[in-house]
N, C-alpha and C. Protein backbone atom coordinates (compact mmCIF):
# COMPACT_ATOMS: atom_id res chain seq x y z
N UNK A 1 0.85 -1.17 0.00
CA UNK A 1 0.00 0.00 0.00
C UNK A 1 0.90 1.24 0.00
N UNK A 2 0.23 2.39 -0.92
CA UNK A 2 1.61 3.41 -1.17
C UNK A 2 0.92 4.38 0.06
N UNK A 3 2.05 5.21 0.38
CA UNK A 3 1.54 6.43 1.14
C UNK A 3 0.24 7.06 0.80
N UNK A 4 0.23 7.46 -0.79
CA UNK A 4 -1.09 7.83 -1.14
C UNK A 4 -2.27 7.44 -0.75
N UNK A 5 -2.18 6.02 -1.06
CA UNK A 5 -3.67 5.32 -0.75
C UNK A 5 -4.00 5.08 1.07
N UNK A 6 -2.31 5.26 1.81
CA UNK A 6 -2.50 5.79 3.11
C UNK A 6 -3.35 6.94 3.59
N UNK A 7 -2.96 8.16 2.82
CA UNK A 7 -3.31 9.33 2.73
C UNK A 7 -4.75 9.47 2.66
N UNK A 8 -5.07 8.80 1.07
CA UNK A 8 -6.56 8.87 1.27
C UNK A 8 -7.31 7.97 2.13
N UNK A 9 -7.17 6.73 2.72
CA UNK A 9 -7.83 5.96 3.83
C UNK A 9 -7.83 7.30 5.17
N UNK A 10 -7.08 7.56 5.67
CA UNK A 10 -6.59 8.74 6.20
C UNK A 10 -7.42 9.38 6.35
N UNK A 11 -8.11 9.88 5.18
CA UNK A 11 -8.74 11.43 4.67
C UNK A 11 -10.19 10.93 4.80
N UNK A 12 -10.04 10.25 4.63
CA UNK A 12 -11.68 9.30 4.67
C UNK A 12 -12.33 8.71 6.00
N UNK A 13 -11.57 8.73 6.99
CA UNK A 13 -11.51 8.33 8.13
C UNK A 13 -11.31 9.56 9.00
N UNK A 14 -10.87 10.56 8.98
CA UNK A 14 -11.13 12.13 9.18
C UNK A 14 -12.59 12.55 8.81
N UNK A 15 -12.64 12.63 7.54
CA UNK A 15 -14.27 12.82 7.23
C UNK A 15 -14.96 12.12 7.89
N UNK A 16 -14.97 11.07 8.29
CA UNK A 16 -16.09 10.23 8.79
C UNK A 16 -15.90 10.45 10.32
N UNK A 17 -15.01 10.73 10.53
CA UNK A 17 -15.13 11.05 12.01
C UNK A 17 -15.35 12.87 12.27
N UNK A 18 -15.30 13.36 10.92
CA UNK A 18 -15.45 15.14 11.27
C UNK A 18 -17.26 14.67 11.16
N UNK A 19 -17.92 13.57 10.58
CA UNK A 19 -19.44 13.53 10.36
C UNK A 19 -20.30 13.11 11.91
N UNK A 20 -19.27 12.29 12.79
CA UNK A 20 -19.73 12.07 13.54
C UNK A 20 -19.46 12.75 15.13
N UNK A 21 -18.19 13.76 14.52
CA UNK A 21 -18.68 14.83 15.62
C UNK A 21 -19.68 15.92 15.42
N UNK A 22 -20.27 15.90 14.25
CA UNK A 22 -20.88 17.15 13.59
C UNK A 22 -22.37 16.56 14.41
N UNK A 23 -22.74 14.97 13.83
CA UNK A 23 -23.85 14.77 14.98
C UNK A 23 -24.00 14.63 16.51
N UNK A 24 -22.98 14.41 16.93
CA UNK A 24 -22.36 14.75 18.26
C UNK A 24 -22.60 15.74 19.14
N UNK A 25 -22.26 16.52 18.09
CA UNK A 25 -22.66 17.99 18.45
C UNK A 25 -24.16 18.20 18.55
N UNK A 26 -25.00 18.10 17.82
CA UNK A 26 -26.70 18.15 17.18
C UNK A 26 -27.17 17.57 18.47
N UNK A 27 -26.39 16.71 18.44
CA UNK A 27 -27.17 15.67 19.75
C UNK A 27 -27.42 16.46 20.94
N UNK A 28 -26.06 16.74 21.54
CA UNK A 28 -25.53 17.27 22.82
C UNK A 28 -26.50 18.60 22.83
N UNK A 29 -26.29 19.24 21.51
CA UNK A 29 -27.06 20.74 21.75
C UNK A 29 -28.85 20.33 21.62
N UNK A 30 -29.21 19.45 20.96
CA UNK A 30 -30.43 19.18 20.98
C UNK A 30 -30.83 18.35 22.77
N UNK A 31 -30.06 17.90 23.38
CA UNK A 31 -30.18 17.61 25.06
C UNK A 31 -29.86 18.89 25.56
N UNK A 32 -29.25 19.62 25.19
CA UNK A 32 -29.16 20.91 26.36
C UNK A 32 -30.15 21.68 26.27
N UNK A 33 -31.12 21.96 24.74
CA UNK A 33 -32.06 23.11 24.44
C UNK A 33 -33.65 22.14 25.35
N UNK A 34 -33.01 20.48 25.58
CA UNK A 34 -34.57 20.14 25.99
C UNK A 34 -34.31 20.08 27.41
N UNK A 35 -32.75 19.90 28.10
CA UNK A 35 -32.60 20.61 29.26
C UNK A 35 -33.16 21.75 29.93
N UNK A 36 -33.09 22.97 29.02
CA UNK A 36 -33.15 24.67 29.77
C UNK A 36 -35.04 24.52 29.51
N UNK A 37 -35.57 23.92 28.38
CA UNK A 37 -36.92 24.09 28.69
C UNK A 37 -37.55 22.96 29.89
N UNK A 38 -37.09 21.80 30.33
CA UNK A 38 -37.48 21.21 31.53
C UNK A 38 -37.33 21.97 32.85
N UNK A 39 -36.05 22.50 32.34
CA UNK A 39 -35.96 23.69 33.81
C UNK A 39 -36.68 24.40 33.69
N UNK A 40 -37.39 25.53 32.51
CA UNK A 40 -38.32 26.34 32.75
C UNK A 40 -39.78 25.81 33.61
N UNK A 41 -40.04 24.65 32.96
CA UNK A 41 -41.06 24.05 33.35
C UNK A 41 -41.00 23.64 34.92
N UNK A 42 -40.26 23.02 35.42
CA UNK A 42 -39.74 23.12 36.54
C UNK A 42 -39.83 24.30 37.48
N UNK A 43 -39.69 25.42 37.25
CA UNK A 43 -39.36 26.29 37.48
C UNK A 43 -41.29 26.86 37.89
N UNK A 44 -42.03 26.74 36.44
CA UNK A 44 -43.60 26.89 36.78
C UNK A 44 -44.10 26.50 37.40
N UNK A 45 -43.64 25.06 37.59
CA UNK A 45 -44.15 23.80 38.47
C UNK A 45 -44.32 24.39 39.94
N UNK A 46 -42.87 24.89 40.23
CA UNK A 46 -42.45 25.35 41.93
C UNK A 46 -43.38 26.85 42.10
N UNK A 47 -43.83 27.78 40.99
CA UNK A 47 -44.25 28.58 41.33
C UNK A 47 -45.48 28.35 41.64
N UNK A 48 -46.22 27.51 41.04
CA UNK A 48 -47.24 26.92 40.92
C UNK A 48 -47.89 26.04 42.57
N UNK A 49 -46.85 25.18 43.10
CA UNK A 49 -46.54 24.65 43.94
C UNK A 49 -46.50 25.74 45.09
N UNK A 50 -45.91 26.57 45.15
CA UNK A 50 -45.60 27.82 46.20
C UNK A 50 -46.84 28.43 46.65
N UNK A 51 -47.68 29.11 45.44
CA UNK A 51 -48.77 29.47 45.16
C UNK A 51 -50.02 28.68 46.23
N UNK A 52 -49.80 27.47 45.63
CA UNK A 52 -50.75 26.41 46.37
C UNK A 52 -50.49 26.14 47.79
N UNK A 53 -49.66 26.34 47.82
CA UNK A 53 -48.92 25.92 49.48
C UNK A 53 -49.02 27.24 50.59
N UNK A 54 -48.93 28.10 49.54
CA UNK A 54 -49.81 29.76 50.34
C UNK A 54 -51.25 29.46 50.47
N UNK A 55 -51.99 29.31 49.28
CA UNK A 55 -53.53 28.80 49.66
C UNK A 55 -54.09 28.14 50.34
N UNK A 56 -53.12 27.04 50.87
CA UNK A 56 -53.63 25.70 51.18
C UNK A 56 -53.57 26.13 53.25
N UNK A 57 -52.30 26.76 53.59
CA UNK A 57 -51.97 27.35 54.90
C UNK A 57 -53.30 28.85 55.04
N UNK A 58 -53.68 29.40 54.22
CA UNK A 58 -54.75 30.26 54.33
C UNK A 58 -55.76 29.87 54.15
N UNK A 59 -56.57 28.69 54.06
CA UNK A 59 -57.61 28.17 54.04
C UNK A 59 -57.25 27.11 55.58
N UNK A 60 -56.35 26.88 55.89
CA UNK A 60 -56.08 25.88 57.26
C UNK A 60 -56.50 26.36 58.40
N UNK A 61 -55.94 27.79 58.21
CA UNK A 61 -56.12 28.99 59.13
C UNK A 61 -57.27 29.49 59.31
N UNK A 62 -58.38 29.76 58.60
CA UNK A 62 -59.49 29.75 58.28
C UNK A 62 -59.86 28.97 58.91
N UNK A 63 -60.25 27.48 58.42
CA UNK A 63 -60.50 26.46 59.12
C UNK A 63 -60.43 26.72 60.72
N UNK A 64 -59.28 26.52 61.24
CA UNK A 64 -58.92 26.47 62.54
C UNK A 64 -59.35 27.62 63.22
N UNK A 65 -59.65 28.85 62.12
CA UNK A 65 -60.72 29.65 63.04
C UNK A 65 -61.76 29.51 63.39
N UNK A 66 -62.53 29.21 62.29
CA UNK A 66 -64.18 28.49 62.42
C UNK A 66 -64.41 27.49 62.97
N UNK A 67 -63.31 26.57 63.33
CA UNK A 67 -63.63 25.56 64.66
C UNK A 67 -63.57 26.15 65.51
N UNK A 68 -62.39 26.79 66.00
CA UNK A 68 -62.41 26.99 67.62
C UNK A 68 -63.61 27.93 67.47
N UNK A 69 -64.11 28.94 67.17
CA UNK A 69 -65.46 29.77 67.16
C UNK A 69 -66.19 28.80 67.40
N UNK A 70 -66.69 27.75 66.52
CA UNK A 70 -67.98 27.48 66.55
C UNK A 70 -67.78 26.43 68.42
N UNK A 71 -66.56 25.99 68.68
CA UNK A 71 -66.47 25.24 70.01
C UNK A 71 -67.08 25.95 71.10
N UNK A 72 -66.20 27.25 71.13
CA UNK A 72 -66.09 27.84 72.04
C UNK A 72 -68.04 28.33 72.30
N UNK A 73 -68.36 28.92 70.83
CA UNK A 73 -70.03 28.93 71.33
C UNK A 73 -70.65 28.11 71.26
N UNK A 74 -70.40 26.83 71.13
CA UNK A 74 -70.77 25.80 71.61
C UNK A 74 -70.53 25.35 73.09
N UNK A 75 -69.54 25.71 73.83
CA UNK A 75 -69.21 25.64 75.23
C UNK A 75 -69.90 26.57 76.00
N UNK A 76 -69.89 27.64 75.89
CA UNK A 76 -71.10 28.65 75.93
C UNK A 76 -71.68 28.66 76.15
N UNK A 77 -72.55 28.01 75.41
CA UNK A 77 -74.26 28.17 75.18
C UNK A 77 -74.16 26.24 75.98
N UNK A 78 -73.34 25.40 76.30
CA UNK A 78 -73.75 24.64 77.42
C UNK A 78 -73.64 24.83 78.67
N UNK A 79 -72.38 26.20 78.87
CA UNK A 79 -72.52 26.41 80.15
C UNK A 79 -73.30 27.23 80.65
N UNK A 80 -74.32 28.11 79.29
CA UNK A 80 -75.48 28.68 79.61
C UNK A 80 -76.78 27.83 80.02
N UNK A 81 -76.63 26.99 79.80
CA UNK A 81 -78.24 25.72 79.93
C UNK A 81 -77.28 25.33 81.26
N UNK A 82 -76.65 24.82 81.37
CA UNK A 82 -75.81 24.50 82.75
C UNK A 82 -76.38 24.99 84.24
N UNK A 83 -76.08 26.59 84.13
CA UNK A 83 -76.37 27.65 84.74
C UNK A 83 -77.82 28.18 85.07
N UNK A 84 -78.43 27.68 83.70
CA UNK A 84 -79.59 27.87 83.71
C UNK A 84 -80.65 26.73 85.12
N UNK A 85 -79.81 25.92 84.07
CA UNK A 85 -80.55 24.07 84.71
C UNK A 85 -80.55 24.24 86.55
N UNK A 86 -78.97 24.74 87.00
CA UNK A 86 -79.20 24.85 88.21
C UNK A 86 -79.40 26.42 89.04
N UNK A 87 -79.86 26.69 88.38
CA UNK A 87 -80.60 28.01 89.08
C UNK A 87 -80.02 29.19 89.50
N UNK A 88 -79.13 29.22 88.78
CA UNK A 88 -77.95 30.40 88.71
C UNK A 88 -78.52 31.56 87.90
N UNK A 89 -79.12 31.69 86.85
CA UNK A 89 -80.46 32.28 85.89
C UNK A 89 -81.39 32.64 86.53
């Protein structure tokens, strides 16, 4: 085999490897562009999440108001019949 036909095996084997960094590349940048949009999404997700997790502690609170209210006049109004019952009224 002469140098030449070295040369061109060579040259051909360069090309084929300049083809498969070229998709290499496509690849890598086509995973990074679907990377930065998972993070965006991600990113909605948590605001989204945050959002709800504010709502969810302001409706708890709520809650835990309108129980103890409704207990307390409920305790109330038995220690009013109570009072009543034994002649304290």
């Amino acid at each position: 085999m002469s140098i030449e036909d070295r040369l061109v095996s060579i040259e051909r084997e360069l090309s084929y490897l300049g083809r498969v960094v070229e998709q290499m590349d496509k690849r890598v940048n086509d995973l990074v562009h679907r990377i930065d949009r998972l993070e965006v999404r991600i990113d909605r997700v948590e605001d989204r999440m945050s959002k709800l997790e504010d709502r969810m502690i302001s409706q708890f609170k709520w809650t835990i108001g309108i129980l103890i209210s409704m207990w307390s006049s409920t305790i109330a109004l038995l220690i009013a019949i109570l009072l009543k019952l034994i002649g304290f009224f």
